[in-house]
N, C-alpha and C. Protein backbone atom coordinates (compact mmCIF):
# COMPACT_ATOMS: atom_id res chain seq x y z
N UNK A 1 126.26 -130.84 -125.77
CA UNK A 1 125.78 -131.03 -124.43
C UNK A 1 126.32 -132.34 -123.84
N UNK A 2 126.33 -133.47 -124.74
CA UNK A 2 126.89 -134.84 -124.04
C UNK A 2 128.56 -134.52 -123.58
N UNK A 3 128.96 -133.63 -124.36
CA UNK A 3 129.98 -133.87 -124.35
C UNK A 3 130.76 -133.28 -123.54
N UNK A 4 130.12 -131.74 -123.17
CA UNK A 4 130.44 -130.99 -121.97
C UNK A 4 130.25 -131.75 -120.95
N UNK A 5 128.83 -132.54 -120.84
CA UNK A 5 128.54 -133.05 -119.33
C UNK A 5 129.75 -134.74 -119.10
N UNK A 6 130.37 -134.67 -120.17
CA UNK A 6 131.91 -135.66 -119.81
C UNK A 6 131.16 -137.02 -120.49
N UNK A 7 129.85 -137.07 -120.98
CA UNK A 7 129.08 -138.26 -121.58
C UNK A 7 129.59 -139.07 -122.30
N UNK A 8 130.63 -138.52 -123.17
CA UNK A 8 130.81 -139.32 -124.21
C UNK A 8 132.29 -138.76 -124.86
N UNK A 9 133.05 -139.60 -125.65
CA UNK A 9 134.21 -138.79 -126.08
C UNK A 9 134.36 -138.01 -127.22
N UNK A 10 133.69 -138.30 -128.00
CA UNK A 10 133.31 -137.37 -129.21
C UNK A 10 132.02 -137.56 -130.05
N UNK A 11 131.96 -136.46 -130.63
CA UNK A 11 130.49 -136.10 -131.96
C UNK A 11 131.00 -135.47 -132.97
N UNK A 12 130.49 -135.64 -134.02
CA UNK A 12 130.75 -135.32 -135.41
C UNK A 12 129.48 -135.55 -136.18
N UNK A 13 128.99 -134.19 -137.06
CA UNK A 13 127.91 -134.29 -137.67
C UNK A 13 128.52 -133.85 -138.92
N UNK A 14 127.77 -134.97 -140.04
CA UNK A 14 128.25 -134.98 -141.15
C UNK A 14 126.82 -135.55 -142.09
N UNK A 15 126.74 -135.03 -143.17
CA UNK A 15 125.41 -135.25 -144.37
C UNK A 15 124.13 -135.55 -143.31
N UNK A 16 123.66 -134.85 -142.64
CA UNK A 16 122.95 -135.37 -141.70
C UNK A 16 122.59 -136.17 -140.73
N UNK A 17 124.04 -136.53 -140.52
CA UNK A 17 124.42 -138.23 -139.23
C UNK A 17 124.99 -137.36 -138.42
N UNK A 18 124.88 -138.36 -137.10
CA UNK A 18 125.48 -137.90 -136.11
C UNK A 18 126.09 -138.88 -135.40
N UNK A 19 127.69 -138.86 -135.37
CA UNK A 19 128.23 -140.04 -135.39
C UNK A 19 129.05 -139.99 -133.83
N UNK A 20 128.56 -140.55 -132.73
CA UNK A 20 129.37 -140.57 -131.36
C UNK A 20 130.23 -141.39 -131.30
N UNK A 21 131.71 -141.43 -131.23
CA UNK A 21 132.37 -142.04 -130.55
C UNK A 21 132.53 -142.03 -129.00
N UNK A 22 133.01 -143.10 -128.50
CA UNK A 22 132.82 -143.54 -127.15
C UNK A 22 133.48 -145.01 -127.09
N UNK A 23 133.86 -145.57 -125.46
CA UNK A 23 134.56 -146.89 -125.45
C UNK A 23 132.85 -147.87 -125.78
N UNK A 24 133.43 -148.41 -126.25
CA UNK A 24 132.40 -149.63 -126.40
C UNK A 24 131.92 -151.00 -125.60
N UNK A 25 132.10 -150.69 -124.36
CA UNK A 25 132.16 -150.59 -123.34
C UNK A 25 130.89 -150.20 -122.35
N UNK A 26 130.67 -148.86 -122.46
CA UNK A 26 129.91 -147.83 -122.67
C UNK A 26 128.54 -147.68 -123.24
N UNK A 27 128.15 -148.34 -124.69
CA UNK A 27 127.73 -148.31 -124.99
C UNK A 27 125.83 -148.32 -124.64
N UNK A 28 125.65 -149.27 -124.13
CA UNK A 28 124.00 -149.74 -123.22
C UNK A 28 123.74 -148.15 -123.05
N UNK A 29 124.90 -147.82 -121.87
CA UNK A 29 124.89 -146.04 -121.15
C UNK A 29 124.59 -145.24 -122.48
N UNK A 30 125.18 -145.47 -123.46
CA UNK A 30 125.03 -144.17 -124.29
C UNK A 30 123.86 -144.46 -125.35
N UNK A 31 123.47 -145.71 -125.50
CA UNK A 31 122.25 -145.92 -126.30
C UNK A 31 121.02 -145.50 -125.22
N UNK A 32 120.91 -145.50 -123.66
CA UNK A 32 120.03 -144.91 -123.21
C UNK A 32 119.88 -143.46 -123.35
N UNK A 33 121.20 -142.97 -123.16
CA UNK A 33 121.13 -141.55 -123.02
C UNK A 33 120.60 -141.06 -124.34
N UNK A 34 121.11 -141.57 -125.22
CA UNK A 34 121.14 -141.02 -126.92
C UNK A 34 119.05 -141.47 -127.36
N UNK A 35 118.98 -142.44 -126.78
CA UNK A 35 117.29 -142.36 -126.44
C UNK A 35 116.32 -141.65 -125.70
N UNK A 36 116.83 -140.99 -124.50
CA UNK A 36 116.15 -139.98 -123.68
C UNK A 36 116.60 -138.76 -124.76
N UNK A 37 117.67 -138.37 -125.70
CA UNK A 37 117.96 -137.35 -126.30
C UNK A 37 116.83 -137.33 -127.63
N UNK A 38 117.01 -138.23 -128.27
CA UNK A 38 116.38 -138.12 -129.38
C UNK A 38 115.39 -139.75 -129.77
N UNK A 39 113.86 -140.06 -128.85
CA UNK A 39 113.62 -141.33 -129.10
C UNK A 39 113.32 -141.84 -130.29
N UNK A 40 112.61 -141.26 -131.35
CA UNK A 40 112.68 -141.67 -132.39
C UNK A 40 113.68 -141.90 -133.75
N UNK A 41 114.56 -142.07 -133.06
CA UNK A 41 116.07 -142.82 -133.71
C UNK A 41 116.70 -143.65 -133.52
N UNK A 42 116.44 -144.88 -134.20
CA UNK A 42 117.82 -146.13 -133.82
C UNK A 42 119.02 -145.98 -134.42
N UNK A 43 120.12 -146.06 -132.83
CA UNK A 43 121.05 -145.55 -133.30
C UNK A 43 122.01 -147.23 -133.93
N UNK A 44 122.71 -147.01 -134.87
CA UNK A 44 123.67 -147.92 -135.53
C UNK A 44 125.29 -148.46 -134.63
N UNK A 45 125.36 -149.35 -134.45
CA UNK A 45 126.94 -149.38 -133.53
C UNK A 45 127.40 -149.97 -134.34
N UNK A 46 128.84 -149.65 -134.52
CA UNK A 46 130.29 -150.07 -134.91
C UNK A 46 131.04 -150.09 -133.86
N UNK A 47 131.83 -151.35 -134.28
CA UNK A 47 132.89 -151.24 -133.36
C UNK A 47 134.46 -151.04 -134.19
N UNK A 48 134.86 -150.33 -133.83
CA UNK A 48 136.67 -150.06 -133.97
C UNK A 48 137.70 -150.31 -133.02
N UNK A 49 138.36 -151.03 -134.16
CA UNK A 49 139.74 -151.78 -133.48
C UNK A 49 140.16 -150.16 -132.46
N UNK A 50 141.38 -150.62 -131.62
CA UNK A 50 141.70 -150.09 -131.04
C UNK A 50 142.80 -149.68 -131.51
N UNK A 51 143.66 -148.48 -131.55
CA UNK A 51 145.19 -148.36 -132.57
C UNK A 51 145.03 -146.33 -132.33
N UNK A 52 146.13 -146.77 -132.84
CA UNK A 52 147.05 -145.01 -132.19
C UNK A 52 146.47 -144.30 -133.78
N UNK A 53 145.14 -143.70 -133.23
CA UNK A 53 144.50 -142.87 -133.79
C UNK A 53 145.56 -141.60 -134.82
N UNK A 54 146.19 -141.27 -133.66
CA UNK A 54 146.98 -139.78 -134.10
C UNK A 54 147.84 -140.55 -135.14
N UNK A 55 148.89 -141.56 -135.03
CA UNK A 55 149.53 -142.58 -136.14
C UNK A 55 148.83 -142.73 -137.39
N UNK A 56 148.03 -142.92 -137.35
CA UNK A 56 147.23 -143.54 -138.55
C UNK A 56 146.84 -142.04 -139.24
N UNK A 57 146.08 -141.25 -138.67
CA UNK A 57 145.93 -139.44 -139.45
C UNK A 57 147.27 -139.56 -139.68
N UNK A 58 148.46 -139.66 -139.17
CA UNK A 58 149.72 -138.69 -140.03
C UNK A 58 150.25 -139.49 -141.07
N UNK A 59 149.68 -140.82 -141.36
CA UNK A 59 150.07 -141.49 -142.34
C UNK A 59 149.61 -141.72 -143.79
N UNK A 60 148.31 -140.99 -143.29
CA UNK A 60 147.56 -140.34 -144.36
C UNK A 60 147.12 -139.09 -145.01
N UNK A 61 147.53 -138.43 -144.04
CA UNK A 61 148.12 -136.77 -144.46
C UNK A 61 148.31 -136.41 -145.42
N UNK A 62 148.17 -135.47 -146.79
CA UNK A 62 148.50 -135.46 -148.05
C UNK A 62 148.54 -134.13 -147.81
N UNK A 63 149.89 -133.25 -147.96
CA UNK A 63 149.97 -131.72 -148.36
C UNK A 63 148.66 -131.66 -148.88
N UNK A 64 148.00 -130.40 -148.72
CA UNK A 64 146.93 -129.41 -149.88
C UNK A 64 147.81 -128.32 -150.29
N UNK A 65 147.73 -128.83 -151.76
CA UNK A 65 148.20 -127.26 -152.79
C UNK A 65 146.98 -125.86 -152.34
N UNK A 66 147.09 -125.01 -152.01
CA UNK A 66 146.20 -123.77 -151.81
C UNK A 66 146.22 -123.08 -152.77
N UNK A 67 147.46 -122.83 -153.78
CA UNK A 67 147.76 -121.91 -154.61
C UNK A 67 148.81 -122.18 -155.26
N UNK A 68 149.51 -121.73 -156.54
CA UNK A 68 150.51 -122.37 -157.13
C UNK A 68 152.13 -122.18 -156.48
N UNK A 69 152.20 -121.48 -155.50
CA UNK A 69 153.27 -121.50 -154.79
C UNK A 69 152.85 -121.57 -153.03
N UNK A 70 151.74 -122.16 -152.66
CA UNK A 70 151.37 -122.10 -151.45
C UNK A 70 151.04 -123.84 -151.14
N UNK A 71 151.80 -124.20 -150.24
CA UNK A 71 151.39 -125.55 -149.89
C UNK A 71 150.79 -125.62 -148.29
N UNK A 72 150.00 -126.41 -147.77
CA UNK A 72 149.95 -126.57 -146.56
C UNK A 72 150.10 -128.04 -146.37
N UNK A 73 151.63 -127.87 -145.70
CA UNK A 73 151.89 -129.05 -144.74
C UNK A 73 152.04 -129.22 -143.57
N UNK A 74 152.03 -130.55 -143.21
CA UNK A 74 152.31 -130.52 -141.46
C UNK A 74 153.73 -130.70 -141.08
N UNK A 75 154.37 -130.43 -139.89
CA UNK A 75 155.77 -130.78 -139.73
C UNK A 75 156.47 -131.72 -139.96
N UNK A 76 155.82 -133.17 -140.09
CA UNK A 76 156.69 -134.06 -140.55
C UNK A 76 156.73 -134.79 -142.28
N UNK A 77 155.77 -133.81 -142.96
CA UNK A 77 156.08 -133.78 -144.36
C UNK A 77 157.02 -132.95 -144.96
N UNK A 78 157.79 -133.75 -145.75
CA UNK A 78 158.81 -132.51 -146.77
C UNK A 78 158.16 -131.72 -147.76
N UNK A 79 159.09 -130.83 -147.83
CA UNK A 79 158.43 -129.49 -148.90
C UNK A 79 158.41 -129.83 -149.95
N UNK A 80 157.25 -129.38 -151.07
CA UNK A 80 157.06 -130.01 -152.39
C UNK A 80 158.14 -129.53 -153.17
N UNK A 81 159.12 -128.72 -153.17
CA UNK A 81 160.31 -127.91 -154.05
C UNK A 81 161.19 -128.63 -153.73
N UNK A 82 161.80 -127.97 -152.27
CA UNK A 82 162.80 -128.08 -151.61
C UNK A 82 163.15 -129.54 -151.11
N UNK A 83 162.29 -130.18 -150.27
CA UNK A 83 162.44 -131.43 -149.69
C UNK A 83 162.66 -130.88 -148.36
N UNK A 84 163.14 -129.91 -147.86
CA UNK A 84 162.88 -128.95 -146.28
C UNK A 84 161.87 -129.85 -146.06
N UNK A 85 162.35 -129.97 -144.62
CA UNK A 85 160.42 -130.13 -143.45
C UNK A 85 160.07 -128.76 -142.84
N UNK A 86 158.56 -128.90 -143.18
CA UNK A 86 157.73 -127.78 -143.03
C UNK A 86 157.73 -127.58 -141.49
């Protein structure tokens, strides 16, 4: 719902957290809203450096073996046999 109504830039629920990203910036706005949503929760802030998100995932990317002749890679990893890019 926050996120359709343009509230916030992302959510991710994981082991029972619910983790919003958003500019930090922002924040006051989204600790009210995130209080009219749910009041009996204090929510936790972090702040994160700023840096080319998508850069940093492809640098940590690791093929997954699926099967003994099945790899899944992304396009700018080489093939585990061949050395081909996937």
């Amino acid at each position: 719902m926050l996120m359709e109504q343009g509230l916030i830039q992302a959510l991710e629920t994981r082991n029972g957290r619910i983790t919003v990203l958003d500019k930090w910036e922002n924040r006051s706005k989204l600790r009210k809203i995130l209080h009219d949503a749910v009041a009996d929760v204090e929510p936790e802030e972090e702040f994160l450096e700023d840096k080319d998100w998508n850069k940093a995932r492809i640098e940590t990317f690791q093929p997954l073996k699926a099967e003994d002749r099945i790899w899944i890679t992304p396009p700018w990893s080489a093939d585990q046999d061949t050395g081909k890019r996937g």
